[in-house]
C-alpha atoms as a PDB file:
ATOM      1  CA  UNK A   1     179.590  92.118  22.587  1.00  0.00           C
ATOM      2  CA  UNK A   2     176.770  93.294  25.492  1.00  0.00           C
ATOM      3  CA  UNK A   3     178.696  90.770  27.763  1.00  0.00           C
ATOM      4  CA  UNK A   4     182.463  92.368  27.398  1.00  0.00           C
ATOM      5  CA  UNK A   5     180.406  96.123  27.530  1.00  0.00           C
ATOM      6  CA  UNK A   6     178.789  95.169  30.921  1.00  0.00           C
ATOM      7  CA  UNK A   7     182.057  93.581  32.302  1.00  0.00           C
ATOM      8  CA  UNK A   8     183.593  97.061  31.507  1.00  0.00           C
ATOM      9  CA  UNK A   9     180.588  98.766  33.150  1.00  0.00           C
ATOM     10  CA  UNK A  10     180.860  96.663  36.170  1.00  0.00           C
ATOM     11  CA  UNK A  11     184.823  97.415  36.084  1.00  0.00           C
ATOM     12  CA  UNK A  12     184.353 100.748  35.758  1.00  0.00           C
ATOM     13  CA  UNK A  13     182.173 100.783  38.998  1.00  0.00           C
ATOM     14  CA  UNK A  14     184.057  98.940  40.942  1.00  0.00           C
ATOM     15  CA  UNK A  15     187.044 101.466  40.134  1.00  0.00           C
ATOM     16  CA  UNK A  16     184.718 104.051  41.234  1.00  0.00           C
ATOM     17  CA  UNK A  17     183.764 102.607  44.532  1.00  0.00           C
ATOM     18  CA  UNK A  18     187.328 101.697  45.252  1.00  0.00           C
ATOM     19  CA  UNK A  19     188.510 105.533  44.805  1.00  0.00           C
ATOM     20  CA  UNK A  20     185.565 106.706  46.228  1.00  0.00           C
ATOM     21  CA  UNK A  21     186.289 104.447  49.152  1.00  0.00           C
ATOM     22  CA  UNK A  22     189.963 105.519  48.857  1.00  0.00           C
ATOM     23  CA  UNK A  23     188.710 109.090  49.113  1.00  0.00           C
ATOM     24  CA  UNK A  24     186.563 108.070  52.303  1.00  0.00           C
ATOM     25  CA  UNK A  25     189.580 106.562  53.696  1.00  0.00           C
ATOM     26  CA  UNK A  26     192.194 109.711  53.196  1.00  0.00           C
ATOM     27  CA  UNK A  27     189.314 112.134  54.314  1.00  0.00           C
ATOM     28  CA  UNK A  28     188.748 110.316  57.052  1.00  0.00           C
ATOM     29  CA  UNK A  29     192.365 109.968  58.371  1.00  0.00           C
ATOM     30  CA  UNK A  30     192.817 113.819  57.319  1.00  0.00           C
ATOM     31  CA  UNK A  31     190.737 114.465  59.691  1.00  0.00           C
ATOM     32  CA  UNK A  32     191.465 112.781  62.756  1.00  0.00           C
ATOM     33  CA  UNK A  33     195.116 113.816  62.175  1.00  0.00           C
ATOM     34  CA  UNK A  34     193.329 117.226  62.303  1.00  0.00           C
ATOM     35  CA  UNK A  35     191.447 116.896  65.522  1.00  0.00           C
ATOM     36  CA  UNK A  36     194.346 115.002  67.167  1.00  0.00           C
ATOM     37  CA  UNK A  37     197.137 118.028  66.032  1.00  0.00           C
ATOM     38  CA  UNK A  38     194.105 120.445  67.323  1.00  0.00           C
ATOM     39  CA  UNK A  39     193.877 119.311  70.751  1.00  0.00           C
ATOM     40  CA  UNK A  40     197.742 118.946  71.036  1.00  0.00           C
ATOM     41  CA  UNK A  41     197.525 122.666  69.987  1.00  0.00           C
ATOM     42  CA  UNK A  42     194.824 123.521  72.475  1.00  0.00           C
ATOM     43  CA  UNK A  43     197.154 121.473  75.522  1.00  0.00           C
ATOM     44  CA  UNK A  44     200.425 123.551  74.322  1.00  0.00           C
ATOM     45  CA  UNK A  45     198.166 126.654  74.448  1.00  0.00           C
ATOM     46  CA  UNK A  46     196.948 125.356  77.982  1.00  0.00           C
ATOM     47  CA  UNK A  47     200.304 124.349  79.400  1.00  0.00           C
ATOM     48  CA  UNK A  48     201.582 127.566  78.352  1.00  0.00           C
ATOM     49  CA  UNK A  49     198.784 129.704  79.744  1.00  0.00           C
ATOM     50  CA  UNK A  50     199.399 127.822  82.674  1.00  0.00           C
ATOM     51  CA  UNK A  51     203.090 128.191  82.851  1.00  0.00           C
ATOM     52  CA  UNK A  52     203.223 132.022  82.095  1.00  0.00           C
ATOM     53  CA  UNK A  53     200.050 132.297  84.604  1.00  0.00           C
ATOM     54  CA  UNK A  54     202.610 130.487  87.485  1.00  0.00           C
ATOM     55  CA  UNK A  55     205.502 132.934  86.399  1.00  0.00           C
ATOM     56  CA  UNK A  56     203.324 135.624  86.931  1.00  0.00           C
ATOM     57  CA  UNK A  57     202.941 134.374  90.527  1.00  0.00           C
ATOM     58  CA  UNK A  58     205.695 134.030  91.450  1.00  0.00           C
ATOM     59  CA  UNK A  59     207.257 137.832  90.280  1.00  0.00           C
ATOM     60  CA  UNK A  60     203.910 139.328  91.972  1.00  0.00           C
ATOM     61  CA  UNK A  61     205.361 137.146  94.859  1.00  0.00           C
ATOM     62  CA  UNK A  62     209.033 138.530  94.645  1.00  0.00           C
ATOM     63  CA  UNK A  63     206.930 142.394  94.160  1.00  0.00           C
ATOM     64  CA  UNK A  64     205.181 141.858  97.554  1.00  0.00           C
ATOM     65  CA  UNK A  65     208.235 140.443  99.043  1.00  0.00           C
ATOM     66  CA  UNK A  66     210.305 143.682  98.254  1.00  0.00           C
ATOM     67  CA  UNK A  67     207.199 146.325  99.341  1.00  0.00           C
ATOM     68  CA  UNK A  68     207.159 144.536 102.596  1.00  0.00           C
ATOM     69  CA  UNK A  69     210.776 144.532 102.745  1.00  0.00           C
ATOM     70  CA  UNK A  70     210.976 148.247 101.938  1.00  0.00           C
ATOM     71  CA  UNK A  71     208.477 148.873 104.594  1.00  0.00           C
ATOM     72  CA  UNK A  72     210.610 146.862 106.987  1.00  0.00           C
ATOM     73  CA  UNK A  73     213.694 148.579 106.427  1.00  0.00           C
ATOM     74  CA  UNK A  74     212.365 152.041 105.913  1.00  0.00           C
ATOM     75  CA  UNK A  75     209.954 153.198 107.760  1.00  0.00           C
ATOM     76  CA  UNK A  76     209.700 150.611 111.191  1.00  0.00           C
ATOM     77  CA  UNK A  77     213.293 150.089 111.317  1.00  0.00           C
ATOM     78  CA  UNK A  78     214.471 153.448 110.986  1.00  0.00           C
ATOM     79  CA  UNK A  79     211.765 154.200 113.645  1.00  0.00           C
ATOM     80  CA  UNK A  80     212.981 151.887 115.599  1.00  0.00           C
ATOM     81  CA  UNK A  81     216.776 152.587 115.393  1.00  0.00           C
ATOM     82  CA  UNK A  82     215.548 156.467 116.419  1.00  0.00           C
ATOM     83  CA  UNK A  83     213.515 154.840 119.482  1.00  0.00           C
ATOM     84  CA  UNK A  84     217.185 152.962 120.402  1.00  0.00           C
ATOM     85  CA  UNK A  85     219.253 156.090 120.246  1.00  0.00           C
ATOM     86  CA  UNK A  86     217.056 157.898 122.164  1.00  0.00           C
ATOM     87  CA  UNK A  87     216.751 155.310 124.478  1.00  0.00           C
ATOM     88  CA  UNK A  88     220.458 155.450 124.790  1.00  0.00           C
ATOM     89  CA  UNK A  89     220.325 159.639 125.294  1.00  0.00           C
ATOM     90  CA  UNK A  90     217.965 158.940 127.968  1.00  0.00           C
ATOM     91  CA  UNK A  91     220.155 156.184 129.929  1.00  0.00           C
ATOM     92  CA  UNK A  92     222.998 158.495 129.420  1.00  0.00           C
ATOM     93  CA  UNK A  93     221.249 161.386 130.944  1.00  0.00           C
ATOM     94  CA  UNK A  94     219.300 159.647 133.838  1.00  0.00           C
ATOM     95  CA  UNK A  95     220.852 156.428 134.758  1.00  0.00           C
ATOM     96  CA  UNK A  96     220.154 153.192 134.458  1.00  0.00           C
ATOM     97  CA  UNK A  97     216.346 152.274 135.855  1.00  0.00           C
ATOM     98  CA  UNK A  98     214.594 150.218 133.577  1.00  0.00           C
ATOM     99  CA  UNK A  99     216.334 151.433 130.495  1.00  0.00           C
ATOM    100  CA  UNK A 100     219.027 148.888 129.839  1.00  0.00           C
ATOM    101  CA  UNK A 101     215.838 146.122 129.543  1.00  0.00           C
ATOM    102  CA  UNK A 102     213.954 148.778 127.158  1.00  0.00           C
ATOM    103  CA  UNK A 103     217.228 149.120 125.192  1.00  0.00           C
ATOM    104  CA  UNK A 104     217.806 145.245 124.634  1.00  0.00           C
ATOM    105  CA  UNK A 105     214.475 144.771 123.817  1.00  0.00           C
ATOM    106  CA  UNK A 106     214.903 147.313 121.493  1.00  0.00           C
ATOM    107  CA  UNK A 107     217.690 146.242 119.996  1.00  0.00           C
ATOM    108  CA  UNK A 108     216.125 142.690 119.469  1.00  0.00           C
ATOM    109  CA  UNK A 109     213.415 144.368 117.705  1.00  0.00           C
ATOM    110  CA  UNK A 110     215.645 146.005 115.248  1.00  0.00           C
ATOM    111  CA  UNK A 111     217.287 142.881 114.780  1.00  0.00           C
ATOM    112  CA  UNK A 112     214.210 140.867 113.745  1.00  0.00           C
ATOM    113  CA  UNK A 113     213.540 143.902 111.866  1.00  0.00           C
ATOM    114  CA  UNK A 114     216.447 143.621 109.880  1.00  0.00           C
ATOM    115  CA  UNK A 115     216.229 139.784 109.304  1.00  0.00           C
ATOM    116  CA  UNK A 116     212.583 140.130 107.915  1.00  0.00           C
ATOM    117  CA  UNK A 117     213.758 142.694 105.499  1.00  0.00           C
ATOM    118  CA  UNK A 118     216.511 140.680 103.933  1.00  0.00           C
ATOM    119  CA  UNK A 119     214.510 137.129 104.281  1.00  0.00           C
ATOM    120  CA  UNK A 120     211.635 138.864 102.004  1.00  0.00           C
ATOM    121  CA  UNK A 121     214.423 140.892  99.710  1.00  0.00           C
ATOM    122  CA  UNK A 122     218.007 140.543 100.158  1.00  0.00           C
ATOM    123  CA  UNK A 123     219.516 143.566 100.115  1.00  0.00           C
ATOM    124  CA  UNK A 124     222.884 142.353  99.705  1.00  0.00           C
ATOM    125  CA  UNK A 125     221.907 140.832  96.533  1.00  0.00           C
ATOM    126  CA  UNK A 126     220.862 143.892  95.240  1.00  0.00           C
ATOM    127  CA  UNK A 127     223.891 145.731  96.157  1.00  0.00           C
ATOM    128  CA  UNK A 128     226.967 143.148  95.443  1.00  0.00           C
ATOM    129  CA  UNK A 129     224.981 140.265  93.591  1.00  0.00           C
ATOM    130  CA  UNK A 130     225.299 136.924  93.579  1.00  0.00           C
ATOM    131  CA  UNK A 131     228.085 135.592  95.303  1.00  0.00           C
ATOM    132  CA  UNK A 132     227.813 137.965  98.490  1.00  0.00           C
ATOM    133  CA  UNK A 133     224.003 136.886  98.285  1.00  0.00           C
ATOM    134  CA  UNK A 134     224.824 133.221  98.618  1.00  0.00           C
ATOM    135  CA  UNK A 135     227.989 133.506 101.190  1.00  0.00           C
ATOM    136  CA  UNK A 136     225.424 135.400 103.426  1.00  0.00           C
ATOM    137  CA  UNK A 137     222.830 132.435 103.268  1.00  0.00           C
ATOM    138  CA  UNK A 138     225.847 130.057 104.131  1.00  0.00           C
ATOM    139  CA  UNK A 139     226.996 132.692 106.718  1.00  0.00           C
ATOM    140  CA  UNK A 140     223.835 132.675 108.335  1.00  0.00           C
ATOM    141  CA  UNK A 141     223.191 128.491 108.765  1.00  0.00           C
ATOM    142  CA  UNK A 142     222.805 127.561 112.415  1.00  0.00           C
ATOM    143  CA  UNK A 143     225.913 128.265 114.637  1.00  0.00           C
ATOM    144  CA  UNK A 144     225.783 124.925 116.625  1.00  0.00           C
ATOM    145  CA  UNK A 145     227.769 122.176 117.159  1.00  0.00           C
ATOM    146  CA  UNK A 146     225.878 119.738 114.564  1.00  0.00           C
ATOM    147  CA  UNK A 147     224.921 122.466 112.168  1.00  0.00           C
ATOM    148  CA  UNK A 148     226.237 122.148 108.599  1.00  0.00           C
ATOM    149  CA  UNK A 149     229.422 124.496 107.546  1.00  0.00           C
ATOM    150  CA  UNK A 150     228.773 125.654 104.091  1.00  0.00           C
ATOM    151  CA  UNK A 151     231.190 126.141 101.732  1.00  0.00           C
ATOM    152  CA  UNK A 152     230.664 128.367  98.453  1.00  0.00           C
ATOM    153  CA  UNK A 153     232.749 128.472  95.142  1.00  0.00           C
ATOM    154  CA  UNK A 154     232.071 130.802  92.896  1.00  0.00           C
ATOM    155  CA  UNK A 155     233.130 132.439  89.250  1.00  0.00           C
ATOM    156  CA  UNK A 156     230.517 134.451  87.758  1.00  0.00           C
ATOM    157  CA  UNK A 157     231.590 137.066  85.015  1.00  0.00           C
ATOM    158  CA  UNK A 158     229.533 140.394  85.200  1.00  0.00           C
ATOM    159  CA  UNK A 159     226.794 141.740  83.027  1.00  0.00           C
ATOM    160  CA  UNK A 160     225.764 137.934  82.256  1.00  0.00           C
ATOM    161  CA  UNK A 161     222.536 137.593  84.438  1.00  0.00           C
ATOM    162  CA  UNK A 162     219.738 140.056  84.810  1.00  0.00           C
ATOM    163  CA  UNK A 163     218.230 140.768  88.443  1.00  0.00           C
ATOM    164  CA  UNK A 164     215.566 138.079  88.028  1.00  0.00           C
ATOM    165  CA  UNK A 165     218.081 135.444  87.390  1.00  0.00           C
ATOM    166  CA  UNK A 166     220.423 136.591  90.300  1.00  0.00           C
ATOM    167  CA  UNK A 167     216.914 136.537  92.171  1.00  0.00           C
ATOM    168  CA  UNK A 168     215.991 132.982  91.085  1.00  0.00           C
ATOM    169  CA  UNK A 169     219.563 131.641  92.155  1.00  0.00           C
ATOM    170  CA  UNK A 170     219.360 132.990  95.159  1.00  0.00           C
ATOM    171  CA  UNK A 171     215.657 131.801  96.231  1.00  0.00           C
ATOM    172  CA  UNK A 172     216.702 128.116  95.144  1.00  0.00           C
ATOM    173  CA  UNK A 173     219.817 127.974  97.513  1.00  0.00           C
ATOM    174  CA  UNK A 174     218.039 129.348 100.139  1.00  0.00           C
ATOM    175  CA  UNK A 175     214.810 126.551  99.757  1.00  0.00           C
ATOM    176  CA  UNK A 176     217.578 124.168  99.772  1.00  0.00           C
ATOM    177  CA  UNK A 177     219.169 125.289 102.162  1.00  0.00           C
ATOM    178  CA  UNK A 178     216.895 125.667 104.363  1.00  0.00           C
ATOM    179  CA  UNK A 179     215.748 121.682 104.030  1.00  0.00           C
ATOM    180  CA  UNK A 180     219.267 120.757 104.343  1.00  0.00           C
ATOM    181  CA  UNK A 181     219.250 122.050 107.346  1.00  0.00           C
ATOM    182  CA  UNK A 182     215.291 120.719 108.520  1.00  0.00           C
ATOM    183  CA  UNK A 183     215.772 117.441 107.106  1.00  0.00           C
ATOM    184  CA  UNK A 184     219.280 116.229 105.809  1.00  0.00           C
ATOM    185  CA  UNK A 185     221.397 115.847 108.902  1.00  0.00           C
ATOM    186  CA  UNK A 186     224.437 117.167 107.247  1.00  0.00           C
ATOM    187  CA  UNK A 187     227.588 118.403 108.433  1.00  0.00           C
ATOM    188  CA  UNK A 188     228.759 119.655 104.995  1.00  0.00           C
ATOM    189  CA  UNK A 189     227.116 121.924 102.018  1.00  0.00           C
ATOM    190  CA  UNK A 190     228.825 122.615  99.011  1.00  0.00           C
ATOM    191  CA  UNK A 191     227.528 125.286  96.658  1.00  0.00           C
ATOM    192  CA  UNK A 192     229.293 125.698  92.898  1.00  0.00           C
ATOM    193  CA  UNK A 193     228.552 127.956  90.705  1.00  0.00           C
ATOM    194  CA  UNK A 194     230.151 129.116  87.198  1.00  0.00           C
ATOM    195  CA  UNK A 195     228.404 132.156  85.082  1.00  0.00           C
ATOM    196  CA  UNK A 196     230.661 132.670  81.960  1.00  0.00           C
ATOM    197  CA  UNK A 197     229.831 133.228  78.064  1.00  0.00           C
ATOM    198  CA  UNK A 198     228.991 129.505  77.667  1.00  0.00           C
ATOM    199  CA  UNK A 199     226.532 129.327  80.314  1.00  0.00           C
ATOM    200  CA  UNK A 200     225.430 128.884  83.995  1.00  0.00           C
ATOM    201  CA  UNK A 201     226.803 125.957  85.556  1.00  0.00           C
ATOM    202  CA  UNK A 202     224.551 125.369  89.386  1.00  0.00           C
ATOM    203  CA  UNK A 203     225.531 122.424  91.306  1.00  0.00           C
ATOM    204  CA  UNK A 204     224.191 122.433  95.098  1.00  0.00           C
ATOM    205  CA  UNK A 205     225.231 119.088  97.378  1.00  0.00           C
ATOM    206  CA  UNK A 206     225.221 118.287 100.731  1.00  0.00           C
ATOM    207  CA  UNK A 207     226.350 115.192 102.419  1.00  0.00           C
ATOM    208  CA  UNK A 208     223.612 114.632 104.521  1.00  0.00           C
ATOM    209  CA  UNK A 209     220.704 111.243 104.995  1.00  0.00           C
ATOM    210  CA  UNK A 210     220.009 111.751 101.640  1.00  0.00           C
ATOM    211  CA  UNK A 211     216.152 111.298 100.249  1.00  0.00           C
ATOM    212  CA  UNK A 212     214.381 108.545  97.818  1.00  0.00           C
ATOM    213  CA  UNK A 213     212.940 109.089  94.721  1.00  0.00           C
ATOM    214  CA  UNK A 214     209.573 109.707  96.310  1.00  0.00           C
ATOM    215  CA  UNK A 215     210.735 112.078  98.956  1.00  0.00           C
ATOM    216  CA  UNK A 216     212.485 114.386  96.255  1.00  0.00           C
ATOM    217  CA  UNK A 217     209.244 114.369  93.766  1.00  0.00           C
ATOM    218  CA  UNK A 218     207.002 114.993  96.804  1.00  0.00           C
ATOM    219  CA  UNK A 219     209.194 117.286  98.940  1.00  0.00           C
ATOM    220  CA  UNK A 220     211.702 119.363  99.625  1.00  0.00           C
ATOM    221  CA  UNK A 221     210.172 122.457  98.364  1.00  0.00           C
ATOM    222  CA  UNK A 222     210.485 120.958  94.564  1.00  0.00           C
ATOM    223  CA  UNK A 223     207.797 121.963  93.350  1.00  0.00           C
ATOM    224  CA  UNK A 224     208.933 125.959  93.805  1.00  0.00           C
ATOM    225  CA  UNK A 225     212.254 124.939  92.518  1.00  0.00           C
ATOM    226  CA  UNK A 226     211.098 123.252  89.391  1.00  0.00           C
ATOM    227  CA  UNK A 227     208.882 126.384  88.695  1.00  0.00           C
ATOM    228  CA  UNK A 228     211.865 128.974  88.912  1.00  0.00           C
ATOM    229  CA  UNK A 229     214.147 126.613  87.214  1.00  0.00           C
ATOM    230  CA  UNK A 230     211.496 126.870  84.245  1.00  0.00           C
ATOM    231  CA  UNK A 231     211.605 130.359  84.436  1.00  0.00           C
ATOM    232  CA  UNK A 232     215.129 131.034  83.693  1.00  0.00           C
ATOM    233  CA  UNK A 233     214.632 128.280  80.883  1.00  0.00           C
ATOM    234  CA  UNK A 234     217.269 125.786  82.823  1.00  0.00           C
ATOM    235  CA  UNK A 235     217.888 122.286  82.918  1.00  0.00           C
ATOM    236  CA  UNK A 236     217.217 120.493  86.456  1.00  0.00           C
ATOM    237  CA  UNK A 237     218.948 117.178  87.335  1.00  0.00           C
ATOM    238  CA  UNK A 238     218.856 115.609  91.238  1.00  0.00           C
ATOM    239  CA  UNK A 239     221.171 112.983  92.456  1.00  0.00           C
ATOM    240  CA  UNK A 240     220.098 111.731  96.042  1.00  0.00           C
ATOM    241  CA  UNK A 241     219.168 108.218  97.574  1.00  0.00           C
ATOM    242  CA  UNK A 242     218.497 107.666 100.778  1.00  0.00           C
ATOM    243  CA  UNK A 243     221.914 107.814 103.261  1.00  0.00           C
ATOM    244  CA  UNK A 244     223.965 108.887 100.471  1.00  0.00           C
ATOM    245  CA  UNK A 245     223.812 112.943 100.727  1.00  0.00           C
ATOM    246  CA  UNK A 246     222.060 115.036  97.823  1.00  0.00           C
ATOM    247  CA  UNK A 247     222.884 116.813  94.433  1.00  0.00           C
ATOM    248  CA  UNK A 248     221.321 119.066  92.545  1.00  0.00           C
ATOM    249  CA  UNK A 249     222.294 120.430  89.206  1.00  0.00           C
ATOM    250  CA  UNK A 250     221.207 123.357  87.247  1.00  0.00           C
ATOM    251  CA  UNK A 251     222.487 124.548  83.777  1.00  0.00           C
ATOM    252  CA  UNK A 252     221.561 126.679  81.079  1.00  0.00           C
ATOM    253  CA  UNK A 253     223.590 127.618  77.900  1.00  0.00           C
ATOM    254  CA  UNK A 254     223.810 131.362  76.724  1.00  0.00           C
END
């Protein structure tokens, strides 16, 4: 009788150290699935700190860029325009002299003038959007023999994309753009873009050397791009390899 009374104490405590160890066990793993879903909190909190932080840059950026422009186009180059009609008052009055020398330099003046203003705020994107935005960055690509002729189609319905977006589109043509013509070699560019009720549709290619994987991660400005791609909450996709042109896609669903 004592012997079947102990085997039922000693069951009894082994049942107790098995839940208690049980107990240990769940705590245990409770916790670390605790700590682990607290740091993966803290590194979403980071990440988006960070990313909000870098989207702040880049508007104070687009701010400065439109004072400066505003400076450039209101107060030196109207200055300066007055400076070239008087200058051309003068020549009118008093013959030539030294004036026609003054006047070109003038009018070179104005003319940088006016090209700083739109590269830090595009004024034509402000006044007739988009499209006229992008055909004057194709408009403007080197007039030489080897320079690439750009080519733009376009269908973007109106009221779909706020200034910052317009703003965004723009600034990514124009960093590609502007490596096309650096780097690429191309005789070509192709821009495409469709704006409608399902989306925004981006597709940039040219048809120039092309770049490896490498080049793309490390260059070509990708960095920026990536950045204002996140900020419009679009999807980025690049197609290049080297000697066999480049692509880049952007889309976003309304």
């Amino acid at each position: 009788m004592e012997s079947t009374e102990f085997v039922k104490y000693i069951l009894l405590a082994i049942g107790l150290v098995m839940v208690m160890a049980v107990v240990v066990i769940v705590s245990l793993e409770l916790f670390r699935k605790k700590v682990i879903q607290e740091k993966m909190r803290n590194a979403e909190l980071k990440l988006k700190h960070q990313t909000e932080l870098l989207h702040t840059v880049i508007r104070s950026q687009e701010e400065e860029r439109r004072r400066v422009s505003d400076a450039l186009h209101d107060d030196i180059g109207s200055k300066l325009t007055t400076i070239k009609l008087s200058l051309h008052q003068l020549k009118a009055g008093e013959g030539d002299g030294p004036l026609p020398d003054v006047l070109a330099l003038t009018e070179k003046v104005v003319d940088s003038t006016r090209e700083l203003s739109h590269a830090y705020s595009p004024v034509v994107l402000e006044k007739f959007g988009l499209e006229a935005g992008i055909e004057e960055l194709l408009d403007s690509l080197p007039k030489t023999e080897n320079g690439p002729k750009g080519q733009l189609d376009a269908f973007i319905q109106d009221g779909l994309l706020d200034q910052e977006g317009r703003l965004i589109l723009y600034r990514i043509t124009q960093e590609l753009l502007n490596n096309t013509v650096k780097h690429a070699e191309a005789s070509k560019v192709f821009v495409n873009i469709r704006i409608d009720s399902k989306g925004i549709d981006y597709r940039y290619q040219d048809n120039g050397k092309g770049f490896d994987d490498q080049e793309v991660a490390d260059g070509i400005g990708m960095l920026n791009i990536q950045n204002r791609v996140a900020m419009m909450e679009g999807v980025l996709a690049i197609d290049s390899k080297a000697g066999k042109g480049f692509i880049l896609t952007i889309k976003k669903s309304f």
